[in-house]
C-alpha atoms as a PDB file:
ATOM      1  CA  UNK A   1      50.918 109.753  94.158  1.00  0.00           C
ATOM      2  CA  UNK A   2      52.543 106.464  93.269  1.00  0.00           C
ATOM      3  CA  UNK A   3      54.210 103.050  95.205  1.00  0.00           C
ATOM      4  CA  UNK A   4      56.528 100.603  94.405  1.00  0.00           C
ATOM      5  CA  UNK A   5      55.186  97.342  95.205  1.00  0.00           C
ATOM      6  CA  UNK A   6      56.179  93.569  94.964  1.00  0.00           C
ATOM      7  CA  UNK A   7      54.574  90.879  93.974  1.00  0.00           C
ATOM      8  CA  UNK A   8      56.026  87.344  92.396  1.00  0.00           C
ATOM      9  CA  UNK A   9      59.337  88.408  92.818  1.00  0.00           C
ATOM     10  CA  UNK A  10      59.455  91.364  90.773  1.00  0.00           C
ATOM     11  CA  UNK A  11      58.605  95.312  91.473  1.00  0.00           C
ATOM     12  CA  UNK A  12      56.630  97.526  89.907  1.00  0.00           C
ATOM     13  CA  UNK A  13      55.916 101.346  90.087  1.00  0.00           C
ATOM     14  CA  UNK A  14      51.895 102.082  89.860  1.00  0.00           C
ATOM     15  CA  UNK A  15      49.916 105.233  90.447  1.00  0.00           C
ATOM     16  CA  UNK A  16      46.125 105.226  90.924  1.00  0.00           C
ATOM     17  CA  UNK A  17      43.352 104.131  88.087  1.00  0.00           C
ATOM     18  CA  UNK A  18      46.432 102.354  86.159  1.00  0.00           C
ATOM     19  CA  UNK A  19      46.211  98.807  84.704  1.00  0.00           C
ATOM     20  CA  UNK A  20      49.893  96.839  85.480  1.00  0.00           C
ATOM     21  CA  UNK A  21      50.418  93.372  84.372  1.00  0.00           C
ATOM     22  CA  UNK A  22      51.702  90.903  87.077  1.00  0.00           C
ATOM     23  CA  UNK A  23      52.442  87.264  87.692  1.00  0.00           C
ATOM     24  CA  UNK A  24      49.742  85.022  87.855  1.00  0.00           C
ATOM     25  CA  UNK A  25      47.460  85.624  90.625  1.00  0.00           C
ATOM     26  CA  UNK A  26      44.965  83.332  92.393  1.00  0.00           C
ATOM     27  CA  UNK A  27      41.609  85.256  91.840  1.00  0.00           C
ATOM     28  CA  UNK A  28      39.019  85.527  89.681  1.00  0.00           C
ATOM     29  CA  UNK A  29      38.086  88.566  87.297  1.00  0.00           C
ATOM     30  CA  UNK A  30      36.400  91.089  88.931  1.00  0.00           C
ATOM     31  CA  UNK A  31      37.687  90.032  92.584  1.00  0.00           C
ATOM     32  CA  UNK A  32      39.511  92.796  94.843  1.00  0.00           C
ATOM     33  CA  UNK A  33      43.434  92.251  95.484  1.00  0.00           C
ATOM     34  CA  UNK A  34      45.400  93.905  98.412  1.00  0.00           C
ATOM     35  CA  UNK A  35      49.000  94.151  98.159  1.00  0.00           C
ATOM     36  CA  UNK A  36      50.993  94.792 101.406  1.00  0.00           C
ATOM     37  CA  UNK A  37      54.642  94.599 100.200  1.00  0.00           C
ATOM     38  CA  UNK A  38      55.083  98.118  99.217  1.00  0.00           C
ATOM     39  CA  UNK A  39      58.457  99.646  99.213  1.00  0.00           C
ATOM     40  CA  UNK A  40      58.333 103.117  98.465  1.00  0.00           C
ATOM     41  CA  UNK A  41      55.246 105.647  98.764  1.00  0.00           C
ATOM     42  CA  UNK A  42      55.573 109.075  97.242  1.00  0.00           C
ATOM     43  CA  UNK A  43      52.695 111.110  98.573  1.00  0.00           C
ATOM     44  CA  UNK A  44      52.394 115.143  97.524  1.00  0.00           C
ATOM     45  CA  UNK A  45      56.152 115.572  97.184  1.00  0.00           C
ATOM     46  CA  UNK A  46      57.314 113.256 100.657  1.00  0.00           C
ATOM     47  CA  UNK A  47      58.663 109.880 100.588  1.00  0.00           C
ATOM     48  CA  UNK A  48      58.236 107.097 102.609  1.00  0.00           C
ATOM     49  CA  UNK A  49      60.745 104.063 102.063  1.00  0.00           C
ATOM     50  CA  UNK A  50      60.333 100.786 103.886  1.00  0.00           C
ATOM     51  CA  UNK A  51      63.043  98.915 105.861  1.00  0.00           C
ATOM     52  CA  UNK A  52      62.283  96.707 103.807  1.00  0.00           C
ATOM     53  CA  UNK A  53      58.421  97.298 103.744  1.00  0.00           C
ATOM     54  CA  UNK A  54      56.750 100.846 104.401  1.00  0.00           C
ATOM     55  CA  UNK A  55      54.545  99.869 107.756  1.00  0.00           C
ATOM     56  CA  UNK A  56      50.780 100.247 106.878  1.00  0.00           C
ATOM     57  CA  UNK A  57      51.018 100.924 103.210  1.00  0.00           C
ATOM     58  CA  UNK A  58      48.893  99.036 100.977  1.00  0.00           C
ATOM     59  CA  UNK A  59      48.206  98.920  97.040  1.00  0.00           C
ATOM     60  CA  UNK A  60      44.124  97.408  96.490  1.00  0.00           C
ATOM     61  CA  UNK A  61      43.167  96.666  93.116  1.00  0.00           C
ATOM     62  CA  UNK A  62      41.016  94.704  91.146  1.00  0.00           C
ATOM     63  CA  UNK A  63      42.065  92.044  89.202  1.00  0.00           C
ATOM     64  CA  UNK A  64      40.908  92.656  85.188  1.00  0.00           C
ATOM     65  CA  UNK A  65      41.460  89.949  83.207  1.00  0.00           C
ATOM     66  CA  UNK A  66      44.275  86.947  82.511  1.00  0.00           C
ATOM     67  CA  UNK A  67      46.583  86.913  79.645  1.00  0.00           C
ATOM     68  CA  UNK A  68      49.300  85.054  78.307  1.00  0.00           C
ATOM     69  CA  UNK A  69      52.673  86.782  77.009  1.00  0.00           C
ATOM     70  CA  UNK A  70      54.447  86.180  73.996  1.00  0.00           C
ATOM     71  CA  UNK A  71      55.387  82.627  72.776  1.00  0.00           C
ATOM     72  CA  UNK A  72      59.007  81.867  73.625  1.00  0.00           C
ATOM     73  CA  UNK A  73      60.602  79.058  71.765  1.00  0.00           C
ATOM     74  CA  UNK A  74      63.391  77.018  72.654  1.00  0.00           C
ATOM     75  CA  UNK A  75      65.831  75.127  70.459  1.00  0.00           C
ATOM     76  CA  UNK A  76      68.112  72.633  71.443  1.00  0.00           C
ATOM     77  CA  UNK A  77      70.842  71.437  69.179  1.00  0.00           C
ATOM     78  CA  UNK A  78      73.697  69.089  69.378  1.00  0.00           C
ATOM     79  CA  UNK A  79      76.064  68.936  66.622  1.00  0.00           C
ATOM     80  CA  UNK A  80      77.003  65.358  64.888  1.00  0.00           C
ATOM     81  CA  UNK A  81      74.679  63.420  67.074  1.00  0.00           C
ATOM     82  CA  UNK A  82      71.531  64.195  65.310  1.00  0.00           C
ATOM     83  CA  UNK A  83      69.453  65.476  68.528  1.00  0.00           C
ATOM     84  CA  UNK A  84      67.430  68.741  67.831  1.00  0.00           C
ATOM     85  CA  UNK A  85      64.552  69.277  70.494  1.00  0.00           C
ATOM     86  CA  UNK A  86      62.046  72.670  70.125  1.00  0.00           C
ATOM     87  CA  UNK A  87      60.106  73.455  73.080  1.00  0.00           C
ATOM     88  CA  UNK A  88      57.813  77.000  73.391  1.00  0.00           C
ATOM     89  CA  UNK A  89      56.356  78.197  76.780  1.00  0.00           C
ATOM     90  CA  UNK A  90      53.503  81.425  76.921  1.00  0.00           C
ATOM     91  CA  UNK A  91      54.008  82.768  80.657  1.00  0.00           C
ATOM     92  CA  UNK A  92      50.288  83.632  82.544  1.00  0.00           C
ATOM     93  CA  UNK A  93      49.818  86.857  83.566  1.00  0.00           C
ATOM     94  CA  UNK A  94      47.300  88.727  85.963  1.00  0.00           C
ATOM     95  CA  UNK A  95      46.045  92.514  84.476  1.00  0.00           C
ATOM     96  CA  UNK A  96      45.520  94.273  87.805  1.00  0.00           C
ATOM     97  CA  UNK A  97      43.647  97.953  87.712  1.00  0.00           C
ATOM     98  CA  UNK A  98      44.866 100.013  90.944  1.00  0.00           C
ATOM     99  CA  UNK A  99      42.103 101.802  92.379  1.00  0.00           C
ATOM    100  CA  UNK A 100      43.974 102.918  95.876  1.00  0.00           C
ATOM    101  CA  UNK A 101      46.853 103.347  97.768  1.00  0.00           C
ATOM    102  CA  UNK A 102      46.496 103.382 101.057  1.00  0.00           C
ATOM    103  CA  UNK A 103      49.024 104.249 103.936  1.00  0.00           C
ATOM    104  CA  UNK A 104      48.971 104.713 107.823  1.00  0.00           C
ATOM    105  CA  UNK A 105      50.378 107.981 109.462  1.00  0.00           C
ATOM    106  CA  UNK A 106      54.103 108.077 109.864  1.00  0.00           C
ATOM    107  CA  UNK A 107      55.603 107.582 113.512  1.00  0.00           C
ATOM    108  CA  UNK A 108      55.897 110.407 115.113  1.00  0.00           C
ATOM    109  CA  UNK A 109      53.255 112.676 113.246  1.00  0.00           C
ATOM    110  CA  UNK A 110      50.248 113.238 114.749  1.00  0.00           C
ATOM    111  CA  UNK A 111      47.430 111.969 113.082  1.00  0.00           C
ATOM    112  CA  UNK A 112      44.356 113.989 111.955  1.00  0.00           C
ATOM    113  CA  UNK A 113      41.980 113.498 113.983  1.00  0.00           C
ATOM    114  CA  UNK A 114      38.038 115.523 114.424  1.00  0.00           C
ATOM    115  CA  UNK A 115      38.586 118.346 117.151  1.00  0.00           C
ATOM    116  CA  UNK A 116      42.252 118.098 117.381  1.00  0.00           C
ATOM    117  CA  UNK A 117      42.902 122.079 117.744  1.00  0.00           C
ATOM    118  CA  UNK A 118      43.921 123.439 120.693  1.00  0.00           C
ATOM    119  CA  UNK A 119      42.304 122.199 123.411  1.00  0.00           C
ATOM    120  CA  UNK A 120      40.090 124.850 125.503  1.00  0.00           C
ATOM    121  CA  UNK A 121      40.422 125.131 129.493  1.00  0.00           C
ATOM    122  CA  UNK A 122      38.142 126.346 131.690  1.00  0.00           C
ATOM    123  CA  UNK A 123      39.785 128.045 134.791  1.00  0.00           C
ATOM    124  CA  UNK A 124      36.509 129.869 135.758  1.00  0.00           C
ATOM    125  CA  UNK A 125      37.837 133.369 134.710  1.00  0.00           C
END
């Protein structure tokens, strides 16, 4: 089973008990995240795609740790005029563990339900 889900603009493809890095989130280590803009669900060989968003579907995690990515320098030059600026930036990220994927019953499929067989009438005989 896996989802495609979005979150700061990007998407990423996660499965259960898998550790994705994301954008910056607002929430502490150890707090529970639910994601509900999932666009694909692949669930024992049937797909669900969203129009844009699959109705129901939802990714809950819990957020691991924050990190910071590489160091990315910038260098600014301008030739004869003696201006040379360096500038470096380290983007935040969130490490998110998935522990679930959740997703409602398709349209149009009954659900499973307790005591849904065929239902038993009693015409006396």
């Amino acid at each position: 089973m896996y989802a495609i889900m979005e979150t700061g603009g990007k998407q990423y493809r996660v499965s259960p008990e898998e550790t994705v890095t994301v954008e910056k989130l607002p929430a502490q280590p150890g707090e529970e995240v639910v994601f509900d803009r999932v666009a694909l669900v692949e669930q024992e060989g049937s797909v669900q795609v969203g129009t844009p968003w699959v109705e129901g579907a939802k990714v809950m995690g819990r957020v691991v740790r924050h990190v910071r990515g590489p160091k990315v320098e910038v260098f600014t030059y301008k030739a004869k005029e003696n201006i040379k600026r360096r500038l470096g930036h380290r983007q935040a990220y969130t490490q998110v563990r998935v522990e679930e994927i959740a997703v409602a019953p398709r349209s149009g499929e009954p659900a499973a339900e307790a005591g849904s067989g065929a239902e038993e009438t009693d015409d006396g005989s």
